[in-house]
C-alpha atoms as a PDB file:
ATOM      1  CA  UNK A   1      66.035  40.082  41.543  1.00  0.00           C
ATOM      2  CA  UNK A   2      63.153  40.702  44.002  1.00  0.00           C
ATOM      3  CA  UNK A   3      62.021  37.899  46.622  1.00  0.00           C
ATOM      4  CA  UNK A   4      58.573  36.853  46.182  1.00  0.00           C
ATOM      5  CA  UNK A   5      58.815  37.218  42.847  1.00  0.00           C
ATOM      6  CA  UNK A   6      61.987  35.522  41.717  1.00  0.00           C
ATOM      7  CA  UNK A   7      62.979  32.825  43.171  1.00  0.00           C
ATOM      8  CA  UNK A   8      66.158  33.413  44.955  1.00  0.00           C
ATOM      9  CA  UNK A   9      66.104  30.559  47.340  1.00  0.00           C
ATOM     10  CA  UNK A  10      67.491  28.888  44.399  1.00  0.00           C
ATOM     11  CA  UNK A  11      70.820  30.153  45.437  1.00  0.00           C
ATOM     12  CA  UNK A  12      70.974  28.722  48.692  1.00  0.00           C
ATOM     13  CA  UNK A  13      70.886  25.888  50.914  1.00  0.00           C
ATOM     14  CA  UNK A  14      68.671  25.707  53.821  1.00  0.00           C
ATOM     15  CA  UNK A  15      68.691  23.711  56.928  1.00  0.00           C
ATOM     16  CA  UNK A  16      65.689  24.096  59.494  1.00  0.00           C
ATOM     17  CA  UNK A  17      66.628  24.459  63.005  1.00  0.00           C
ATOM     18  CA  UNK A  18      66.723  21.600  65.466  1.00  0.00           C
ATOM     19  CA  UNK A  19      63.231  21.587  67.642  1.00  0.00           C
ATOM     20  CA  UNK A  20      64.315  23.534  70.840  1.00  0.00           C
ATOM     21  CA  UNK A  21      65.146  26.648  68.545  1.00  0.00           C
ATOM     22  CA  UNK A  22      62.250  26.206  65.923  1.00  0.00           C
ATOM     23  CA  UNK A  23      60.080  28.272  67.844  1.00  0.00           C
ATOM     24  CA  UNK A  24      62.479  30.680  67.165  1.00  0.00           C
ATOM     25  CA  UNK A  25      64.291  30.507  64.231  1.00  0.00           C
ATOM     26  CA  UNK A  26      62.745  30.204  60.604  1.00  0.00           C
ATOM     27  CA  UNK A  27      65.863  28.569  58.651  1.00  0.00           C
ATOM     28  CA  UNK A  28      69.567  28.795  58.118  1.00  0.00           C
ATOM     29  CA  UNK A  29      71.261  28.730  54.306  1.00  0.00           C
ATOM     30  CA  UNK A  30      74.592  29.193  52.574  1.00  0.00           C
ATOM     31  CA  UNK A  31      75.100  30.641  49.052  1.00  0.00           C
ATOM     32  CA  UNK A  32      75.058  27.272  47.032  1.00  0.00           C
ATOM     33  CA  UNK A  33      78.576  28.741  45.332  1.00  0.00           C
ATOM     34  CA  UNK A  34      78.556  26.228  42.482  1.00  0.00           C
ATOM     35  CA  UNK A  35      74.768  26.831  41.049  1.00  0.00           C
ATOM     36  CA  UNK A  36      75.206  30.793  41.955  1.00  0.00           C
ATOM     37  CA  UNK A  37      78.351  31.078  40.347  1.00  0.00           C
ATOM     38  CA  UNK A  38      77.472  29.382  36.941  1.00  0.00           C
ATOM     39  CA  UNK A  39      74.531  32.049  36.922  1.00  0.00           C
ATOM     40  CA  UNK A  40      75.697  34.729  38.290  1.00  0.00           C
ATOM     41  CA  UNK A  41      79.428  34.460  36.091  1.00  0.00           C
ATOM     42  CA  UNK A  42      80.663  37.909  35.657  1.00  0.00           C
ATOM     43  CA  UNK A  43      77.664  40.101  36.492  1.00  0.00           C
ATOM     44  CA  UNK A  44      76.879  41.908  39.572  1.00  0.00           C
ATOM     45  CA  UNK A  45      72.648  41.976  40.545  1.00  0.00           C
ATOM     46  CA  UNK A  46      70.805  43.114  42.982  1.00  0.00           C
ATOM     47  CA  UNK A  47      68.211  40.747  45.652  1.00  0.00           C
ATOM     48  CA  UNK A  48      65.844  42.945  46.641  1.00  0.00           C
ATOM     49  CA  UNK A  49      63.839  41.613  50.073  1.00  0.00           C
ATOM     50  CA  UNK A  50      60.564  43.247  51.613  1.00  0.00           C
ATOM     51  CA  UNK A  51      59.674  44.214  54.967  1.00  0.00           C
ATOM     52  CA  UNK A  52      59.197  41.047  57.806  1.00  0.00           C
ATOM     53  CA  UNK A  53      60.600  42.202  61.075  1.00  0.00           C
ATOM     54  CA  UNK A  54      62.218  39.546  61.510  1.00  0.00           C
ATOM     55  CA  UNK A  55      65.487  40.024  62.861  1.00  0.00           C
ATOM     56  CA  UNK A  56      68.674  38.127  60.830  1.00  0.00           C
ATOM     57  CA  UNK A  57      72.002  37.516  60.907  1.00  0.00           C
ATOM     58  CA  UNK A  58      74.318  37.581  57.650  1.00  0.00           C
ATOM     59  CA  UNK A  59      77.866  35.786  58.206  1.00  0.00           C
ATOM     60  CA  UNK A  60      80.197  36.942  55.526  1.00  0.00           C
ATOM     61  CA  UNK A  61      82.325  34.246  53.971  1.00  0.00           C
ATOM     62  CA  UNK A  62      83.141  35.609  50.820  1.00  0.00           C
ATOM     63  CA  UNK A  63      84.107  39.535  49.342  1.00  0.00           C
ATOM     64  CA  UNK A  64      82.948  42.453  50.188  1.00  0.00           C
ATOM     65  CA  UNK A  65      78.902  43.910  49.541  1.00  0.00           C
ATOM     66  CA  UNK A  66      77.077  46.665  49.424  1.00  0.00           C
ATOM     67  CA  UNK A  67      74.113  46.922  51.533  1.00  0.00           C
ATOM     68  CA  UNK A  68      70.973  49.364  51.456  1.00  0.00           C
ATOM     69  CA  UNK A  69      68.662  49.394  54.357  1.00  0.00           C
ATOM     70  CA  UNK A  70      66.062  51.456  53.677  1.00  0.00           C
ATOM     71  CA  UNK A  71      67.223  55.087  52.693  1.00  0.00           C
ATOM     72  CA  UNK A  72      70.993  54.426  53.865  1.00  0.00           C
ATOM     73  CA  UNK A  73      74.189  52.732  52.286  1.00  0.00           C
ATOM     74  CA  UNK A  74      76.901  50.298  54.115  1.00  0.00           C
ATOM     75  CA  UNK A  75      79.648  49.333  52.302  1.00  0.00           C
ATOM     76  CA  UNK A  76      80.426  45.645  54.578  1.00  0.00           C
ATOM     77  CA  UNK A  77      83.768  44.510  53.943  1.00  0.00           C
ATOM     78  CA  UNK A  78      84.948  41.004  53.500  1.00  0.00           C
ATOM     79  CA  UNK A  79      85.210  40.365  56.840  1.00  0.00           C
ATOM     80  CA  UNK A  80      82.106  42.392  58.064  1.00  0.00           C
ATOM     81  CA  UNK A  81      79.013  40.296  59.627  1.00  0.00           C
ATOM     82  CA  UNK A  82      76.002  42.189  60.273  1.00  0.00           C
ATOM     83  CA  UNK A  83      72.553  41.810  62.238  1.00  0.00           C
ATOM     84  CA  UNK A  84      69.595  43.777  60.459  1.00  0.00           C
ATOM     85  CA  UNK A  85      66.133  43.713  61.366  1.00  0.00           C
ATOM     86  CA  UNK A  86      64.191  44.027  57.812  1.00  0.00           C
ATOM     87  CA  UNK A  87      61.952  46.798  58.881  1.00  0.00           C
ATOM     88  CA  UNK A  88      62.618  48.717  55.549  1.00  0.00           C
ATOM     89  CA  UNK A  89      62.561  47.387  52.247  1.00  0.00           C
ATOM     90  CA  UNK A  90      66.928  45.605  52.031  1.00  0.00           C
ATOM     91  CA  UNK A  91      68.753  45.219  48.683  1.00  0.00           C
ATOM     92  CA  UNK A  92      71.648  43.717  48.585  1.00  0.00           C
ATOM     93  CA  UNK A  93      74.093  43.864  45.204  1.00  0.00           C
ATOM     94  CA  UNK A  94      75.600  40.219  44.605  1.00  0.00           C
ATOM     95  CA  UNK A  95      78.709  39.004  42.892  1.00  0.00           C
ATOM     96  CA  UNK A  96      80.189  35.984  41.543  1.00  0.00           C
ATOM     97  CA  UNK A  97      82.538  35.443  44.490  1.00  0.00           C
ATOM     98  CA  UNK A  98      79.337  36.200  47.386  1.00  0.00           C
ATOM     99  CA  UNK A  99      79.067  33.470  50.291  1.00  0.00           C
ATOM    100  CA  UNK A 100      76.517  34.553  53.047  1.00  0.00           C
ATOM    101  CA  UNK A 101      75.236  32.432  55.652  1.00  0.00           C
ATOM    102  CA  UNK A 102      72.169  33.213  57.280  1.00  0.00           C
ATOM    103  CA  UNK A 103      69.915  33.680  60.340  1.00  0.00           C
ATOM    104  CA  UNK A 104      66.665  34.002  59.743  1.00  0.00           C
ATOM    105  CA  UNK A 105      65.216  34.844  63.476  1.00  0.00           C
ATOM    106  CA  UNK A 106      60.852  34.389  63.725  1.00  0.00           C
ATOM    107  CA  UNK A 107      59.608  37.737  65.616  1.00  0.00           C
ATOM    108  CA  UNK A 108      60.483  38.106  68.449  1.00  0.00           C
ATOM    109  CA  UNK A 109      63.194  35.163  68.718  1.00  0.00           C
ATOM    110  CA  UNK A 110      65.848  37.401  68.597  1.00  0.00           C
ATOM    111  CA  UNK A 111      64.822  38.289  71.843  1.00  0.00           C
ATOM    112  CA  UNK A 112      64.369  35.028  73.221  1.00  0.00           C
ATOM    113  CA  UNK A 113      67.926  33.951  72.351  1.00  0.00           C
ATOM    114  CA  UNK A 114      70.137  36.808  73.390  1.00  0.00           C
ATOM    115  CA  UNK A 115      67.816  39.257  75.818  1.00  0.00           C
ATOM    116  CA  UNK A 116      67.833  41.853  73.576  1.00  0.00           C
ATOM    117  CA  UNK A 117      64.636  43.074  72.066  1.00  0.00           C
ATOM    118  CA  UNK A 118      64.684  43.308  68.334  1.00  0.00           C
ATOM    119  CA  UNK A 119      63.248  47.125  68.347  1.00  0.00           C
ATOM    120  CA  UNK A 120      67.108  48.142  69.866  1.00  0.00           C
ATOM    121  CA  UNK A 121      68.023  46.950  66.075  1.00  0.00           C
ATOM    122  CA  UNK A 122      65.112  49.149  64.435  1.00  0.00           C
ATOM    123  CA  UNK A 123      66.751  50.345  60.877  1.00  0.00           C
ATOM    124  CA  UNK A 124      70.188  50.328  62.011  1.00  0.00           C
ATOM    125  CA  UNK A 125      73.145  47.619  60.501  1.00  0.00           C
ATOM    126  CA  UNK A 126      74.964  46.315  63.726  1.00  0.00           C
ATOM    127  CA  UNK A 127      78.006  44.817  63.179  1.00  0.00           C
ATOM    128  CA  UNK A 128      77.769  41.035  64.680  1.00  0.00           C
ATOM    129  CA  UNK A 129      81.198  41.539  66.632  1.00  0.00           C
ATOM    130  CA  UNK A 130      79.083  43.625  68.966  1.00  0.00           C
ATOM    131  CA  UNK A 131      76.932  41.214  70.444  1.00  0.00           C
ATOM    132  CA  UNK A 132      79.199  37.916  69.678  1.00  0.00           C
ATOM    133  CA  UNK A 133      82.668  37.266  70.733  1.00  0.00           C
ATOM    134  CA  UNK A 134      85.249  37.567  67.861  1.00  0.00           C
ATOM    135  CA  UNK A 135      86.371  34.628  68.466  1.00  0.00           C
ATOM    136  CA  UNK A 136      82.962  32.454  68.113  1.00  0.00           C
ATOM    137  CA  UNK A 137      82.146  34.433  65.104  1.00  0.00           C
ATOM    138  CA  UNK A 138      85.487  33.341  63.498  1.00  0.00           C
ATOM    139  CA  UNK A 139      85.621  29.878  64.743  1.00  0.00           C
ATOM    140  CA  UNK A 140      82.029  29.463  62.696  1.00  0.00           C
ATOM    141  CA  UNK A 141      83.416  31.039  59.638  1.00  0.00           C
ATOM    142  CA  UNK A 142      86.653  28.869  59.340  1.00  0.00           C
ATOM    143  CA  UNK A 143      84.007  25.183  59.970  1.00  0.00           C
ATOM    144  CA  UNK A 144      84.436  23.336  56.621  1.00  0.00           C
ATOM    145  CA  UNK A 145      80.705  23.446  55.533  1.00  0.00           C
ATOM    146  CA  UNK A 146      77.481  24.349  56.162  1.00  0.00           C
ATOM    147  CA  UNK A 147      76.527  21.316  58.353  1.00  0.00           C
ATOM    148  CA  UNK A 148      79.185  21.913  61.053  1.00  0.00           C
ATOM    149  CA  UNK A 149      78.730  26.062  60.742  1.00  0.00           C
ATOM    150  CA  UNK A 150      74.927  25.117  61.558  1.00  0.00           C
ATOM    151  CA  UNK A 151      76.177  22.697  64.385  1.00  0.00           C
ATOM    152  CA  UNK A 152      78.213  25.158  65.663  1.00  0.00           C
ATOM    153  CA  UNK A 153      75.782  27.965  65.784  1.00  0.00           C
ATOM    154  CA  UNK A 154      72.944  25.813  67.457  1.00  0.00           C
ATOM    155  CA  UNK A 155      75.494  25.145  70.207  1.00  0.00           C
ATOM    156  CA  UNK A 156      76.060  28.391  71.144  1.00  0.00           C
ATOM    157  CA  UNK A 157      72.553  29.807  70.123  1.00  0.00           C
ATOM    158  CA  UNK A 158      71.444  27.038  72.754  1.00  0.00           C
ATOM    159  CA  UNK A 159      73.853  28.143  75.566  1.00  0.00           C
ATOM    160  CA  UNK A 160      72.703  31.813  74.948  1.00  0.00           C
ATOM    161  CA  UNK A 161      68.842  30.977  75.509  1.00  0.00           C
ATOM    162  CA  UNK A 162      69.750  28.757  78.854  1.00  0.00           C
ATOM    163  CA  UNK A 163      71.015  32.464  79.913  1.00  0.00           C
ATOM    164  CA  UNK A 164      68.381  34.675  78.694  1.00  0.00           C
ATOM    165  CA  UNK A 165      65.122  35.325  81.210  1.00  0.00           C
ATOM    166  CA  UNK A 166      61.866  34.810  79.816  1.00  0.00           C
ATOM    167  CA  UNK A 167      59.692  37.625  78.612  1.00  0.00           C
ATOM    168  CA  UNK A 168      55.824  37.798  79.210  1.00  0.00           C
ATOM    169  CA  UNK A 169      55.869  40.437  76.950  1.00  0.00           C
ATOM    170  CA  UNK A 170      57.238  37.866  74.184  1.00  0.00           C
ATOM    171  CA  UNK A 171      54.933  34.708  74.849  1.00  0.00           C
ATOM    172  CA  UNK A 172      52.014  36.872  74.569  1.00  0.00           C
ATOM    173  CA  UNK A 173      52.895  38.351  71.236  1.00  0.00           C
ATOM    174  CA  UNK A 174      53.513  34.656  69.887  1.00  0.00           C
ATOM    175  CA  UNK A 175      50.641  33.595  70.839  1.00  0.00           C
ATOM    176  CA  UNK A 176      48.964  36.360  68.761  1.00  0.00           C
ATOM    177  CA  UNK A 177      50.658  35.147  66.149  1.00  0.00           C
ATOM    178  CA  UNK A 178      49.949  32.347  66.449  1.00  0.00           C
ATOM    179  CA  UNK A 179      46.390  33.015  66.750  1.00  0.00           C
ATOM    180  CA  UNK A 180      46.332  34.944  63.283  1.00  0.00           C
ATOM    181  CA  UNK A 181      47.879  32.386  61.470  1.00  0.00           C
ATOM    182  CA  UNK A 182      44.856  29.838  62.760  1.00  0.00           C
ATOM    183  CA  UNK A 183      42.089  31.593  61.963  1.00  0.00           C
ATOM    184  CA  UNK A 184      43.448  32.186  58.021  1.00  0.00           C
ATOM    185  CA  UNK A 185      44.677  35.844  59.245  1.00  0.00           C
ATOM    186  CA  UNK A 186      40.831  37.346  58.802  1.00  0.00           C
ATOM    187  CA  UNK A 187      40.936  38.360  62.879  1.00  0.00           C
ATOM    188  CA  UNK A 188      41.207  41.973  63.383  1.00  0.00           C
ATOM    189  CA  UNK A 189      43.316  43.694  66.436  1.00  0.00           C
ATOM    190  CA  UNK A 190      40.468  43.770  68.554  1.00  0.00           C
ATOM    191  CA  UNK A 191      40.092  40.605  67.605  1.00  0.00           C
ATOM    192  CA  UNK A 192      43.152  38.549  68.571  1.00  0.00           C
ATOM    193  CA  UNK A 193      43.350  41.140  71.740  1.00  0.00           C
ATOM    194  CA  UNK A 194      40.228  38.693  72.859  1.00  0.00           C
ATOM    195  CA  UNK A 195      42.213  35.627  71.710  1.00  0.00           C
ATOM    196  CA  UNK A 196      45.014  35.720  74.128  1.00  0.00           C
ATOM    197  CA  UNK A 197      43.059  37.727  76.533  1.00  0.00           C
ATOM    198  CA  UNK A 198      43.774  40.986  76.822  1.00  0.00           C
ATOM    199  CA  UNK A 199      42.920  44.798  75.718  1.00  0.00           C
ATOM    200  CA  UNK A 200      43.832  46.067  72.244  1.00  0.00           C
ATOM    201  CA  UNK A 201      45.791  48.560  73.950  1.00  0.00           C
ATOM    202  CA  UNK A 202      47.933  46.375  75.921  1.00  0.00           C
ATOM    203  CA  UNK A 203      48.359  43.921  72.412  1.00  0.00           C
ATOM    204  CA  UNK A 204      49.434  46.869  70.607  1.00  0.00           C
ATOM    205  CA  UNK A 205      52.189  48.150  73.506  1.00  0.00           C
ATOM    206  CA  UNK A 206      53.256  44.437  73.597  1.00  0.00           C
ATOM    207  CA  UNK A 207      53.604  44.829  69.882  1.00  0.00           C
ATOM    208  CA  UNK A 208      56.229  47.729  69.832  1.00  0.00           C
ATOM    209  CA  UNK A 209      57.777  46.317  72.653  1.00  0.00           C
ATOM    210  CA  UNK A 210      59.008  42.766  70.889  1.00  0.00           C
ATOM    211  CA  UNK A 211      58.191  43.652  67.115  1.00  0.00           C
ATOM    212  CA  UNK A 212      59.040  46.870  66.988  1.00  0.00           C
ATOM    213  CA  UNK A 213      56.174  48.164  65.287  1.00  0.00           C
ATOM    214  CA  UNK A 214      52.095  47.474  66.150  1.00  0.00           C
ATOM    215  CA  UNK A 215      50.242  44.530  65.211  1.00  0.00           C
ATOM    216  CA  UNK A 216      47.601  46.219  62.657  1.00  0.00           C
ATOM    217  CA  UNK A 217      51.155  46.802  60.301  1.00  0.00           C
ATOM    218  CA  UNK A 218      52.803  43.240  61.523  1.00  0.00           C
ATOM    219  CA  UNK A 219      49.849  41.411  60.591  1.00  0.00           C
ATOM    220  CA  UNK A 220      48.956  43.276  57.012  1.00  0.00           C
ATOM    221  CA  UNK A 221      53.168  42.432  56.158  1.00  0.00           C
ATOM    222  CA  UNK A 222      52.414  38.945  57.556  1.00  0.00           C
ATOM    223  CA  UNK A 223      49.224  38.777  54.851  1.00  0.00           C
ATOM    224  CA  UNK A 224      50.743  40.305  52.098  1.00  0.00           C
ATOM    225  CA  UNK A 225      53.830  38.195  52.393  1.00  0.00           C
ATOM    226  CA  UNK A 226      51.943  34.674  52.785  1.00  0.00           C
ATOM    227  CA  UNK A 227      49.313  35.363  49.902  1.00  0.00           C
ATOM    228  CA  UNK A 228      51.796  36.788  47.172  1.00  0.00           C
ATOM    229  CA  UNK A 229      53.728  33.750  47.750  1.00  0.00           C
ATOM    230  CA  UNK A 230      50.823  31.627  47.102  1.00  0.00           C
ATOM    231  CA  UNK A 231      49.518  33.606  44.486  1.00  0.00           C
ATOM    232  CA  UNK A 232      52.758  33.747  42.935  1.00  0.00           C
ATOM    233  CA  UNK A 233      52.882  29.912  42.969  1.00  0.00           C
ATOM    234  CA  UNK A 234      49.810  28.672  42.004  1.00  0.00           C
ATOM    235  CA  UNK A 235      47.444  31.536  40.519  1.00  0.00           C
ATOM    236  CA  UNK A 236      44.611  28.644  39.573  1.00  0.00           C
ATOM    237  CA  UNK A 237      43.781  27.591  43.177  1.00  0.00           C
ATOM    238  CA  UNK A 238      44.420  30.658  44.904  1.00  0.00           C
ATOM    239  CA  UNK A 239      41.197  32.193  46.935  1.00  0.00           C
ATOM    240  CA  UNK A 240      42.162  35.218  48.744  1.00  0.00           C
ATOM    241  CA  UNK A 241      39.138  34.778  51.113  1.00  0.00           C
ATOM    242  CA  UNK A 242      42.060  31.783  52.778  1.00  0.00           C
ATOM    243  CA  UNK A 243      44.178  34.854  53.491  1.00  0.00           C
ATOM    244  CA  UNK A 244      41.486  37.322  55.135  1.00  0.00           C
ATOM    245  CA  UNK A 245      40.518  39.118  52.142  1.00  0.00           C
ATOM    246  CA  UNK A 246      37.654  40.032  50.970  1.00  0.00           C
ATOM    247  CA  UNK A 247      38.178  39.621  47.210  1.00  0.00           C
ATOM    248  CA  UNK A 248      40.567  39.940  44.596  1.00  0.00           C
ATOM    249  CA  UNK A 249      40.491  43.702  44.488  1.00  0.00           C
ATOM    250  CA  UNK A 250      41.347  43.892  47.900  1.00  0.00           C
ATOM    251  CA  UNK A 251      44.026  40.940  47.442  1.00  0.00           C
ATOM    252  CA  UNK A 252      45.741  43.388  44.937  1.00  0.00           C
ATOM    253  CA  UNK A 253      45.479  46.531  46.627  1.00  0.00           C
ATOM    254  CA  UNK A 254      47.332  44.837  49.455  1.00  0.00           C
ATOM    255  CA  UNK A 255      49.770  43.776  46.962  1.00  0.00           C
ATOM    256  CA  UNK A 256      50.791  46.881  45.626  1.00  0.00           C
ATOM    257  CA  UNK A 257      51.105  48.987  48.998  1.00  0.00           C
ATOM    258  CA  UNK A 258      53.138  45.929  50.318  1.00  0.00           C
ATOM    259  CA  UNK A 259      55.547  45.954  47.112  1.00  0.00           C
ATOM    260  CA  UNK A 260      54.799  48.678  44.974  1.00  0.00           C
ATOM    261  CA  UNK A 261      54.104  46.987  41.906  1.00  0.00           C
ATOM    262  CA  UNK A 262      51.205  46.267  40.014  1.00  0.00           C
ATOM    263  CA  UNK A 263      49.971  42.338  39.796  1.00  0.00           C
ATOM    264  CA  UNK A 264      48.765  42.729  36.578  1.00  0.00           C
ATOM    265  CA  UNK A 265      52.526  44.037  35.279  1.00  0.00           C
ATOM    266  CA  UNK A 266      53.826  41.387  36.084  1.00  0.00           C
ATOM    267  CA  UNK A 267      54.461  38.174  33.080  1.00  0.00           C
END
């Protein structure tokens, strides 16, 4: 299964953060065991996800996976929780008896949480032992559901911001973001450099600094990614002129550089 265009959010459950870590953090989910299990039954697949930079957690609760991060292989064992930073294409082979939970980080949030800029992750798998205590990691994994592991995490995600220094560097790339996302992403990098006030240069060395990679390639990911989705969902109303492209043509070139398949193969 690919994300995008299957729909594997149907295997989880999703909680949105409270407000003092939205800013930062896009959602956390659980496997929903019983619907993945009565579709998944005896066969092993593959969830393929895309490029995002955005940093995120996976909390193994079930059996052991295999994980491929761009050109390299980890086996993670049962009891192995990893932090990956989705730089590179991820796939991820599934069985019956998988339970993830999941931190989705925004850009950047990462940072804003723990100190540590996202671009030390790059394409590596760190185990989550590293940068957690053992003992919080385990005391998450044994809560009886999802509510109280999400309770549990915002509690000590919470007390890990109140210790982490602010960043210029990270307010200002935000704020490009957030910039893009207002003006229906047509703004080029010169562009939003004159949004938040500053040279292109400086935008683009903020960029690598926080993202790990420049804006030109965040923002053409960040396109891709929105318009698919919405082309995906609802071909009849989509205008790709509401996602700063020119026309269709361009729409699908984007498309297929961003994912490597053709629209038009697709049912």
């Amino acid at each position: 299964m690919t994300e995008i265009f299957d729909n594997i959010r149907k295997f989880y459950r999703f909680l949105a953060p409270q407000e003092s870590l939205s800013p930062h953090i896009e959602f956390f989910s659980e496997t929903d065991l019983v619907f993945a299990r009565s579709f998944i039954q005896d066969e092993r697949f593959t969830v393929k996800l895309f490029p995002s930079f955005t940093p995120t957690i996976w909390l193994n609760l079930g059996s052991p996976y295999q994980l491929c991060n761009g050109k390299h292989m980890h086996q993670i064992n049962e009891n192995g929780d990893v932090l990956v930073l989705r730089s590179e294409t991820i796939e991820r082979q599934n069985a019956p008896n998988d339970n993830i939970f999941t931190i989705k980080f925004l850009p950047g949030g990462f940072e804003a949480i723990f100190g540590i800029s996202q671009t030390r992750i790059a394409s590596d798998v760190i185990m989550l032992d590293e940068l957690i205590p053992k003992r919080v990691i385990n005391k998450i994994k044994q809560a009886p559901d999802f509510e109280t592991r999400v309770q549990l995490w915002e509690h000590y995600l919470l007390e890990r911001k109140a210790k982490s220094p602010g960043s210029h560097y990270l307010s200002m790339v935000q704020r490009s973001i957030g910039c893009f996302l207002d003006t229906e992403m047509g703004l080029s990098t010169a562009q939003l450099a004159d949004c938040v006030c500053m040279s292109e240069k400086t935008l683009n060395r903020y960029f690598h600094k926080v993202v790990g990679t420049g804006p030109k390639n965040y923002f053409v990911i960040l396109r891709a990614r929105t318009a698919l989705t919405q082309f995906l969902s609802d071909r009849g109303s989509f205008l790709p002129t509401d996602y700063g492209y020119y026309d269709m043509s361009h729409f699908y070139r984007s498309a297929v550089l961003f994912t490597g398949t053709r629209l038009a193969d697709l049912k």
